[in-house]
Protein backbone atom coordinates (compact mmCIF):
# COMPACT_ATOMS: atom_id res chain seq x y z
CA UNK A 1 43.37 -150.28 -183.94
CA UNK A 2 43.94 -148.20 -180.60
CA UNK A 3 45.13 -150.07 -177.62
CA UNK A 4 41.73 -149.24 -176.08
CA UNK A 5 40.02 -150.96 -178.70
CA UNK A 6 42.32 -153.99 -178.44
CA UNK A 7 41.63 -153.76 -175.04
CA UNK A 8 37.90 -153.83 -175.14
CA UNK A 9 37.96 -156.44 -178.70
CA UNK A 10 39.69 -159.07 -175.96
CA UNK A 11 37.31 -158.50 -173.13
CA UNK A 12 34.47 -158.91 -175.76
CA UNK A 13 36.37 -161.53 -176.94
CA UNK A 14 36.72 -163.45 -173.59
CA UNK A 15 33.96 -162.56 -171.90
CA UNK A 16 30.93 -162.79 -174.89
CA UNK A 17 29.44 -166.15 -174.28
CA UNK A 18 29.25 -165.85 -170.59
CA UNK A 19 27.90 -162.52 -171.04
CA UNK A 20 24.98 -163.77 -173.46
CA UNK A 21 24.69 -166.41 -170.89
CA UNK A 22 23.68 -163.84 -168.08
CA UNK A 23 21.06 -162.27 -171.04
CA UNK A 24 19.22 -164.85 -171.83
CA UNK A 25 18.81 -166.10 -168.22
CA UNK A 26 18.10 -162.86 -167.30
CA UNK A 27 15.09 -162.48 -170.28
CA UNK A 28 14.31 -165.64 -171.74
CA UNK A 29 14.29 -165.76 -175.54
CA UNK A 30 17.61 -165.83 -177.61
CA UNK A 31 17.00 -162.58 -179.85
CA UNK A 32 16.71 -160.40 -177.19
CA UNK A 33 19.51 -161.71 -175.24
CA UNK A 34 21.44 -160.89 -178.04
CA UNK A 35 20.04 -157.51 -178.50
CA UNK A 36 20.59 -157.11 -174.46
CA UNK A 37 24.42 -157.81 -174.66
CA UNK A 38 24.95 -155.37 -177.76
CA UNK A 39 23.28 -152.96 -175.50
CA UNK A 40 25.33 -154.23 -172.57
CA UNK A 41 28.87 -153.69 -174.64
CA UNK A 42 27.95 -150.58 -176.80
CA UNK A 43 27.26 -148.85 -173.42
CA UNK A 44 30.48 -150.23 -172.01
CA UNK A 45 32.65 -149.32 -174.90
CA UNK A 46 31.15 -145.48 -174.44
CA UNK A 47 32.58 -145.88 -170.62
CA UNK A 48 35.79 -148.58 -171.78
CA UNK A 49 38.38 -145.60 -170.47
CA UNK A 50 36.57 -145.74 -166.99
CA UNK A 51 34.91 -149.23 -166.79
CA UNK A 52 38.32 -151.12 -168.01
CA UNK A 53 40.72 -150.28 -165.09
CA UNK A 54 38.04 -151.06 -162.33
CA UNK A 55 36.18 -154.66 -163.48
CA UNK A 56 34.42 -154.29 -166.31
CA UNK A 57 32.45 -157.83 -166.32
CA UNK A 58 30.42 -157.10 -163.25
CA UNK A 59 29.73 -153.75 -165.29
CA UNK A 60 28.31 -155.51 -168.19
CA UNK A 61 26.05 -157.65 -166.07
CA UNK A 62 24.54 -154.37 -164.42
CA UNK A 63 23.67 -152.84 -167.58
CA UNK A 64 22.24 -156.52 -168.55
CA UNK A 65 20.33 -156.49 -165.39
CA UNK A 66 18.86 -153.08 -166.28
CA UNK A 67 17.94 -153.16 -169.59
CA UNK A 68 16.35 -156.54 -169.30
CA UNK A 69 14.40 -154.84 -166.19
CA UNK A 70 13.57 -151.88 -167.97
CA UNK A 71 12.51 -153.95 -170.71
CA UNK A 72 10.41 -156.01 -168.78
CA UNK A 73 8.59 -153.25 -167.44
CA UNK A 74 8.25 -151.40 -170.64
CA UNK A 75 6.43 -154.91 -172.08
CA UNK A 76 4.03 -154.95 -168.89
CA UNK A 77 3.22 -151.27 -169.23
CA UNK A 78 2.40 -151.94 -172.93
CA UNK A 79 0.12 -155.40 -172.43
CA UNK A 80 -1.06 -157.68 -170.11
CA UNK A 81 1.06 -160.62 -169.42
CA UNK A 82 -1.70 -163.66 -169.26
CA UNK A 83 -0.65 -166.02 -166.65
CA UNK A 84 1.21 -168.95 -167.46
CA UNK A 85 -0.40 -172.36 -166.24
CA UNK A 86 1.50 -174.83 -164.74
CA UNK A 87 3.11 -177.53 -166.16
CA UNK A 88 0.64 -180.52 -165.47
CA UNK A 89 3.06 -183.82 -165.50
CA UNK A 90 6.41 -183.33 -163.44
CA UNK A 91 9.98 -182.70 -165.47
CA UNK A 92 11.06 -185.85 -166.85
CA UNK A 93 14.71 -186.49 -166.08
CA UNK A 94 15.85 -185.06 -169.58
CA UNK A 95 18.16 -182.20 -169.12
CA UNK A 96 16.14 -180.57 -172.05
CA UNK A 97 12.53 -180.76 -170.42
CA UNK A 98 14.19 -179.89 -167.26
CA UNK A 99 15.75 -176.65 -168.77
CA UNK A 100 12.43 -176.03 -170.55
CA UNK A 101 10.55 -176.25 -167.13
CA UNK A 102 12.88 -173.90 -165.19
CA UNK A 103 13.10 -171.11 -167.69
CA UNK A 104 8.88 -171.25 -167.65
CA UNK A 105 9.43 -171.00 -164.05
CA UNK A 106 11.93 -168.17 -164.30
CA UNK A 107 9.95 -166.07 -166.76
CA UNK A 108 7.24 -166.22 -164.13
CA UNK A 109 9.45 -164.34 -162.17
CA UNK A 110 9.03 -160.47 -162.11
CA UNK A 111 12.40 -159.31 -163.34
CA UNK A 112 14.34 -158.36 -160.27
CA UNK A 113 13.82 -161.51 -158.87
CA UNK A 114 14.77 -163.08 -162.35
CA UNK A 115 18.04 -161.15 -162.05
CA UNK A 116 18.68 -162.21 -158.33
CA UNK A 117 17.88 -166.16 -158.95
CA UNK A 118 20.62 -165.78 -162.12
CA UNK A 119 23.13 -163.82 -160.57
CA UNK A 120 23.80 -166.02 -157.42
CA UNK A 121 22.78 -169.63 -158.58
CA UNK A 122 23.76 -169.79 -162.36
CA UNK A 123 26.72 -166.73 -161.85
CA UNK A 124 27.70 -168.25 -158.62
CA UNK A 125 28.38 -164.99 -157.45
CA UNK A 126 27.60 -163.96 -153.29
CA UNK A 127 25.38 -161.74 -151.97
CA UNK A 128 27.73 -158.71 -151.85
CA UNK A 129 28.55 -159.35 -155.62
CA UNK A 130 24.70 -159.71 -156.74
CA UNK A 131 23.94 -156.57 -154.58
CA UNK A 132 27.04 -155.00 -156.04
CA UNK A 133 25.68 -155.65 -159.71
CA UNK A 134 22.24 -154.75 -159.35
CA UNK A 135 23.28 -151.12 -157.10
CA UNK A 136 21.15 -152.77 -153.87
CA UNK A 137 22.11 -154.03 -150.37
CA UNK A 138 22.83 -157.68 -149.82
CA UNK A 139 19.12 -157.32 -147.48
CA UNK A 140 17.65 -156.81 -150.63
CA UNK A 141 19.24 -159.59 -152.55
CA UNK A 142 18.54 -162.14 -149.64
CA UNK A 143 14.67 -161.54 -149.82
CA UNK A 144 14.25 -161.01 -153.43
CA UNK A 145 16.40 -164.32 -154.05
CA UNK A 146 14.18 -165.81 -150.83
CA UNK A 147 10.53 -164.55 -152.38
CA UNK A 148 12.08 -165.74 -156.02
CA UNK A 149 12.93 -169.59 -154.60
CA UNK A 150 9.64 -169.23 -152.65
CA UNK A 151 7.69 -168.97 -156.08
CA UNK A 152 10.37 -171.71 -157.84
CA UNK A 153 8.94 -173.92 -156.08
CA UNK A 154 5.67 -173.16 -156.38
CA UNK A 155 5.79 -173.15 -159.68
CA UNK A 156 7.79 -176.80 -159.96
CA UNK A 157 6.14 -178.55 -157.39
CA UNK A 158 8.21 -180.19 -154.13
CA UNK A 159 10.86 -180.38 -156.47
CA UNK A 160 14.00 -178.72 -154.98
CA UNK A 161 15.18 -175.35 -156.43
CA UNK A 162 18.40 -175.76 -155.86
CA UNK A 163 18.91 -178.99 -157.97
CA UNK A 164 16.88 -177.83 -160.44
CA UNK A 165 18.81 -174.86 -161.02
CA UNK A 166 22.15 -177.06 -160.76
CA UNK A 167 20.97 -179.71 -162.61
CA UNK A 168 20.13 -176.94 -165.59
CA UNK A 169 23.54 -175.48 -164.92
CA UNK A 170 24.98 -178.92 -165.67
């Protein structure tokens, strides 16, 4: 095995779980998540000798980003996405149910939102690193991430966003 490949084995290595993290937040079922990251790190092993020496995790989560976008979009050209009715009874205090309530409320989401909302409240990362991920300004990012928390809570009620989302994290 080729330094390079060493090199990119112990990024995968490191890095994986977070990574599927960011792709299943970012689309919402499992199976694709999975089929987003080996997306995400075939494209980045065809770019390793570039991607490595600069960061390659915020790399990753662009080409994450995009595909699930992409994806998204190809799905909604294809059918029509019925709307999802709200949940009737509030989240009961179960970390389970609360997770199952948010990620109905994130799939509501149209993707770039989606991606915003993950990036910044489950990544943790700021404005300029959100904007740096998804190749937008941090303008952009502050009113996608203000229209996505607009429909959050919506969606769950006068429950806050924020602990939702951190509670979830938890």
């Amino acid at each position: 095995m080729s330094g390079t490949d060493q090199d990119f084995s112990a990024f995968v290595a490191a890095r994986a779980t977070s990574l599927l993290r960011v792709a299943y937040l970012a689309c919402g079922d499992q199976a694709e998540a999975e089929d987003l990251l080996q997306t995400a790190l075939e494209r980045t092993y065809r770019n390793w000798h570039r991607v490595r020496h600069d960061s390659p995790e915020p790399y990753v989560r662009r080409v994450i980003v995009n595909a699930a976008i992409s994806r998204a979009r190809r799905r909604a050209i294809l059918r029509i996405v019925p709307t999802r009715t709200l949940p009737e009874a509030p989240a009961r205090s179960a970390d389970a149910d609360l997770r199952n309530v948010l990620m109905d409320a994130l799939r509501g989401l149209p993707p770039r939102q989606r991606a915003v909302v993950v990036l910044r409240y489950w990544e943790d990362l700021s404005e300029a690193q959100t904007a740096e991920v998804l190749g937008c300004t941090v303008g952009t990012v502050k009113s996608q991430a203000s229209k996505a928390l607009g429909k959050l809570r919506t969606a769950l009620g006068e429950t806050s966003v924020e602990g939702v989302i951190g509670n979830a994290r938890a």
